[in-house]
Protein backbone atom coordinates (compact mmCIF):
# COMPACT_ATOMS: atom_id res chain seq x y z
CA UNK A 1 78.68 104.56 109.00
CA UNK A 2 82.12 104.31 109.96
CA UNK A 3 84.73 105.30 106.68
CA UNK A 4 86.47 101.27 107.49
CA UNK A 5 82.94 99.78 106.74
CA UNK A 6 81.84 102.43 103.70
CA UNK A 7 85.24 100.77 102.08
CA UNK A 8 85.61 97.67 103.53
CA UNK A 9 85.16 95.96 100.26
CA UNK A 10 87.94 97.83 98.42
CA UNK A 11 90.23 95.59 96.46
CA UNK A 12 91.49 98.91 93.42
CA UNK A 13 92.52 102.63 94.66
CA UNK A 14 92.24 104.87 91.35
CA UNK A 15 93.71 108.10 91.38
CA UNK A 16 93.29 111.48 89.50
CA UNK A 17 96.61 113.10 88.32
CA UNK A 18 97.22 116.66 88.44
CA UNK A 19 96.28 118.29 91.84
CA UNK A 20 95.88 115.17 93.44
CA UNK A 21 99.40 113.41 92.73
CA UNK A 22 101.24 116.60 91.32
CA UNK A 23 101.29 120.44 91.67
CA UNK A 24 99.42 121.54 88.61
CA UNK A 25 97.20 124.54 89.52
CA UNK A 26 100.21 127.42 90.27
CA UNK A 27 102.62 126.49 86.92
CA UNK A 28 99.29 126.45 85.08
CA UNK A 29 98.22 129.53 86.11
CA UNK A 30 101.71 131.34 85.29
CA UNK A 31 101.10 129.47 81.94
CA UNK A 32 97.74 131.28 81.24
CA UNK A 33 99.90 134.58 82.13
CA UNK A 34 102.36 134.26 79.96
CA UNK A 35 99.59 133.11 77.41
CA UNK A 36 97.63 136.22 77.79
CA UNK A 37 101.07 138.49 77.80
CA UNK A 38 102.05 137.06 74.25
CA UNK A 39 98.07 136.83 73.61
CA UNK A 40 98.30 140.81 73.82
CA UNK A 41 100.78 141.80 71.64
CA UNK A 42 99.69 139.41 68.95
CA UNK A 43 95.92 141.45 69.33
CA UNK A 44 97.98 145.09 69.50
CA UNK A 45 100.04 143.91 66.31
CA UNK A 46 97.38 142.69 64.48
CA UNK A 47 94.02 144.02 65.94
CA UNK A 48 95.28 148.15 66.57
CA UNK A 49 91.88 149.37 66.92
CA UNK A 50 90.66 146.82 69.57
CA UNK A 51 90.38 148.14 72.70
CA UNK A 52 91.62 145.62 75.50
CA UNK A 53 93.79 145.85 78.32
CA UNK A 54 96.02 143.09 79.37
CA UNK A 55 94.34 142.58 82.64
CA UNK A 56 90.67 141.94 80.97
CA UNK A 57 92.65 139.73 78.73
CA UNK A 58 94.11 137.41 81.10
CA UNK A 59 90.92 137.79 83.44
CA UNK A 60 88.99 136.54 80.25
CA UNK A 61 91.25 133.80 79.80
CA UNK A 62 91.22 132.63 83.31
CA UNK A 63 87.92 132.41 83.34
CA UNK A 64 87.27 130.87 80.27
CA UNK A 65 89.51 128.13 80.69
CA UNK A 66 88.48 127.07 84.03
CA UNK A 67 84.75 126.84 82.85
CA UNK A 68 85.72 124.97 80.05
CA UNK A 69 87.94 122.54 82.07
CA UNK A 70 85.01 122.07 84.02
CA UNK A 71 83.23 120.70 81.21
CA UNK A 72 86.24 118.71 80.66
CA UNK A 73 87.47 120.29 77.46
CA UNK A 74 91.00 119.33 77.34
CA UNK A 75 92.32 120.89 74.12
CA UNK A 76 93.93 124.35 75.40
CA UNK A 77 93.50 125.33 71.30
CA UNK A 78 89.84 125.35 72.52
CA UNK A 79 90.90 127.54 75.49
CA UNK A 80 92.15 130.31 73.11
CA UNK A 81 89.88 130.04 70.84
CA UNK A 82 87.02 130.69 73.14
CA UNK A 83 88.81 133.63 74.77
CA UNK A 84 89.79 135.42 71.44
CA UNK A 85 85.61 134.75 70.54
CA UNK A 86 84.70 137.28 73.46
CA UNK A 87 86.69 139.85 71.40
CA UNK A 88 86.15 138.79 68.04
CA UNK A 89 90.21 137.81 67.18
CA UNK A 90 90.50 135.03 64.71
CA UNK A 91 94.48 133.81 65.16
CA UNK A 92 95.99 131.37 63.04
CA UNK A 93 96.60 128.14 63.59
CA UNK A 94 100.39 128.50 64.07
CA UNK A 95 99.49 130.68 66.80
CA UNK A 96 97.28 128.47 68.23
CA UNK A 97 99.78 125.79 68.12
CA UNK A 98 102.55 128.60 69.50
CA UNK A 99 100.18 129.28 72.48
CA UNK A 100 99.65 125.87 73.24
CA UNK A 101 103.43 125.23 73.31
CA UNK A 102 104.01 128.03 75.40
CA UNK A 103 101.48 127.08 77.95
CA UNK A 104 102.82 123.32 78.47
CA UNK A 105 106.54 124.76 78.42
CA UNK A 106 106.07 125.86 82.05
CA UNK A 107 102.40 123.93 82.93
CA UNK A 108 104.56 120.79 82.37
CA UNK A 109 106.72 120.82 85.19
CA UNK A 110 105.23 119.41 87.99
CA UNK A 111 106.22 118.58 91.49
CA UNK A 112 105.04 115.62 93.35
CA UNK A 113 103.30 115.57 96.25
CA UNK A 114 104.53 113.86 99.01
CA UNK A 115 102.16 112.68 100.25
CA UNK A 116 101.53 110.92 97.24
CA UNK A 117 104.55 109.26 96.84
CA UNK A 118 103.85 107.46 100.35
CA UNK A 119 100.40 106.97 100.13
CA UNK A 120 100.96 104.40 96.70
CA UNK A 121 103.53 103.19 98.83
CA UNK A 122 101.46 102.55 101.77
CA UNK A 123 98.45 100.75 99.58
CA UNK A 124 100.68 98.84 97.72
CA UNK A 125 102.24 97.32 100.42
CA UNK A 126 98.67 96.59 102.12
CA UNK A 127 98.23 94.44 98.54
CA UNK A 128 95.61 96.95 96.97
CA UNK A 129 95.62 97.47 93.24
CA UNK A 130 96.23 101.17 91.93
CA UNK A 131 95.72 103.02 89.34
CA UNK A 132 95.45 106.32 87.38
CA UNK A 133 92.60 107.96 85.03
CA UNK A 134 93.11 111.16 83.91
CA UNK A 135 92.38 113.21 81.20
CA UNK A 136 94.56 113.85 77.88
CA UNK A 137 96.33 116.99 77.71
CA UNK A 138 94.70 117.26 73.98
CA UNK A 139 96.85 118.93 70.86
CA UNK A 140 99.84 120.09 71.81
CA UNK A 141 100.31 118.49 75.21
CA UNK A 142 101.70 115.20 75.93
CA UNK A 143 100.24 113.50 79.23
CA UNK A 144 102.11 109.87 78.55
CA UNK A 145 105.40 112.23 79.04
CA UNK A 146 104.06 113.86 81.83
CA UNK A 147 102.97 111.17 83.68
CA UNK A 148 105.69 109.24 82.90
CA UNK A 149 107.61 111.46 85.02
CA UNK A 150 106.07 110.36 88.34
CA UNK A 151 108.29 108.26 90.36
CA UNK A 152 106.27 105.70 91.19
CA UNK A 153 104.35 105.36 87.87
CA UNK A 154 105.91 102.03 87.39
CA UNK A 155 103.85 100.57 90.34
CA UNK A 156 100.59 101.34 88.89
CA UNK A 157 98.62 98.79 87.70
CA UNK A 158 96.39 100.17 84.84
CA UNK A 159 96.26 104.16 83.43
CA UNK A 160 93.66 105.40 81.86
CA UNK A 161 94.04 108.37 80.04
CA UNK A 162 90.28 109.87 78.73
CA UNK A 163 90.42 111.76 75.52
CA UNK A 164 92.33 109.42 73.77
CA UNK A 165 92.24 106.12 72.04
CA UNK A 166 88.97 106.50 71.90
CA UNK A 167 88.29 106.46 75.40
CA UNK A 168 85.89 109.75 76.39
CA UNK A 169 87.41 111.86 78.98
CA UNK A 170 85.81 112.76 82.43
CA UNK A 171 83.53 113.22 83.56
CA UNK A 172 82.12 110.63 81.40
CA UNK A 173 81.62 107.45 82.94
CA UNK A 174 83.69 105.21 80.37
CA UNK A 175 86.81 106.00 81.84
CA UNK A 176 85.81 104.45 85.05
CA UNK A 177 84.14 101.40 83.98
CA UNK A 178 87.31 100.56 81.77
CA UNK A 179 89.75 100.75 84.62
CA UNK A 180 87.65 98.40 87.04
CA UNK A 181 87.48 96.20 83.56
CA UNK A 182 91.02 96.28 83.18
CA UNK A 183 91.35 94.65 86.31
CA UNK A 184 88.57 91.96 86.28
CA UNK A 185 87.02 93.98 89.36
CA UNK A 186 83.91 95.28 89.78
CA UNK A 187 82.56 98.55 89.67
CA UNK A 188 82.06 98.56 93.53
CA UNK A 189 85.01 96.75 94.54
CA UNK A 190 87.12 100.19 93.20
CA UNK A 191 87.76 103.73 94.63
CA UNK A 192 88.39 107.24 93.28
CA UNK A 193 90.89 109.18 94.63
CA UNK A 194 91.07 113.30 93.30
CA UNK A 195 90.54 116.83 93.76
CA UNK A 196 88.25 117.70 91.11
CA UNK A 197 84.48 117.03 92.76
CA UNK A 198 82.88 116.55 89.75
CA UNK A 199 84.73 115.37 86.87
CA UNK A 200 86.63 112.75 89.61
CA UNK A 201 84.17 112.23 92.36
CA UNK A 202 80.79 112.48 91.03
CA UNK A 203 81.46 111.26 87.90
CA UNK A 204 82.86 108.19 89.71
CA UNK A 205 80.16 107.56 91.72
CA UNK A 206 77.42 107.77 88.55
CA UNK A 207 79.90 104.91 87.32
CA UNK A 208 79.13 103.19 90.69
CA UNK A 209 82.48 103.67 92.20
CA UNK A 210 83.21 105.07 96.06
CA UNK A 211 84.82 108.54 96.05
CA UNK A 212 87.35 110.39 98.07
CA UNK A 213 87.90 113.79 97.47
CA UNK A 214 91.32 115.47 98.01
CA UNK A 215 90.59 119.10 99.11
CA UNK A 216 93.81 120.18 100.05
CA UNK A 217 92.67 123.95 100.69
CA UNK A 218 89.21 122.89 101.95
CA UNK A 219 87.84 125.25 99.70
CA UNK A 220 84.90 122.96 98.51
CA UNK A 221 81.59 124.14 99.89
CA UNK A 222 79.50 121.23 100.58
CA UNK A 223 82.17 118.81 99.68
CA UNK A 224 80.16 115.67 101.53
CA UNK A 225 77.85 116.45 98.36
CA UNK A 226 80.38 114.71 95.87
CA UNK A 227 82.10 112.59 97.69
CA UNK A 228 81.44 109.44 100.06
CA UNK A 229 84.56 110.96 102.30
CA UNK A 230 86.18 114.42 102.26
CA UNK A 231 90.16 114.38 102.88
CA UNK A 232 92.73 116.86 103.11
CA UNK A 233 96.00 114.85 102.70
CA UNK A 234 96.71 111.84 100.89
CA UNK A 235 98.18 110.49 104.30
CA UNK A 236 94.99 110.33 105.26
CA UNK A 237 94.53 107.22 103.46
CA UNK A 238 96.61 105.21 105.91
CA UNK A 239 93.38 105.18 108.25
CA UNK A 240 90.86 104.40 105.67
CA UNK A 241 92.33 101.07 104.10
């Protein structure tokens, strides 16, 4: 089956946010560096008889924080917290809080992908509705600012932002269903577009949605398993709809 017949029926194009519309996964990975740096010298100041390097630090923290993003645990307190478990640190909460501010001081800043910019473009001009659903940035972070950064977020027609308002995050299904409701569309009249295969694509399609995944690095072995389509660029779009 052709991709123009799989979404022939498309009326909504939703998209993820970070690493789909914006650079997110290089400043947040100098965040978690400069998280574990100042991580370290709070555990050397306070904790002198632990013995931990910097490197197993940040390597702890790195990994901890992508499995728990995974899960879709937003809440980079959570992040810390877990980390500091593995070697039995208990900060305070006004380092917590410090950490977290640190972190979204440089994670923050995003650039937009171009690609992005012209494929809203493109679909709005074809008459499609779009939108965004993403998840919160949890204590400490703000993703209303963030987002509202993006050039073209006035031309969005609904955002959804799970983890707040009582909405759940992804990869529950809520967040999905509420968009197409938002819209008076249904479920299978409306698109996911994003990089994360699970929390974005298969999530989507529990909710009954078509998926796209964006895997800019093709690094996603057996991407075809999440997704109804597999792109690379967001161009790509302008031959699907």
């Amino acid at each position: 089956m052709s991709e123009t017949k799989i979404f022939g029926n498309i009326k909504a194009v939703y998209f993820d946010y970070d690493n789909t519309l914006v650079e997110f996964d290089s400043v947040s990975q100098k965040a978690l560096i400069e998280v574990a740096k100042d991580m370290f010298d709070y555990i050397t100041e306070n904790y002198p008889k632990l013995k931990v390097s910097l490197e197993e630090l940040t390597s702890t923290l790195f990994s901890v924080s992508k499995s728990l993003d995974e899960e879709g645990v937003f809440d980079r307190k959570e992040w810390w917290l877990k980390t500091l478990e593995r070697f039995e640190v208990k900060p305070s909460n006004e380092e917590l809080y410090s950490w977290t501010q640190l972190y979204w001081s440089i994670a923050g800043k995003n650039e937009s992908y171009t690609d992005a910019i012209d494929a809203i473009e493109y679909l709005k001009a074809k008459g499609y509705k779009v939108g965004l659903i993403t998840n919160s940035d949890g204590e400490g972070g703000d993703k209303k600012a963030r987002i509202s950064r993006f050039p073209l977020i006035s031309k969005f027609d609904v955002i959804i932002i799970g983890g707040e308002g009582n909405i759940s995050p992804k990869p529950n299904p809520q967040p999905f269903l509420l968009a197409c409701e938002k819209l008076g569309l249904k479920i299978s009249e409306c698109v996911m577009v994003g990089d994360d295969p699970v929390k974005d694509c298969l999530a989507a399609k529990k909710a009954g949605m078509k998926a796209i995944l964006v895997d800019r690095a093709q690094k996603v072995k057996h991407a075809e398993l999440y997704a109804d389509y597999v792109i690379s660029s967001l161009s790509t779009l302008s031959e699907i709809f």
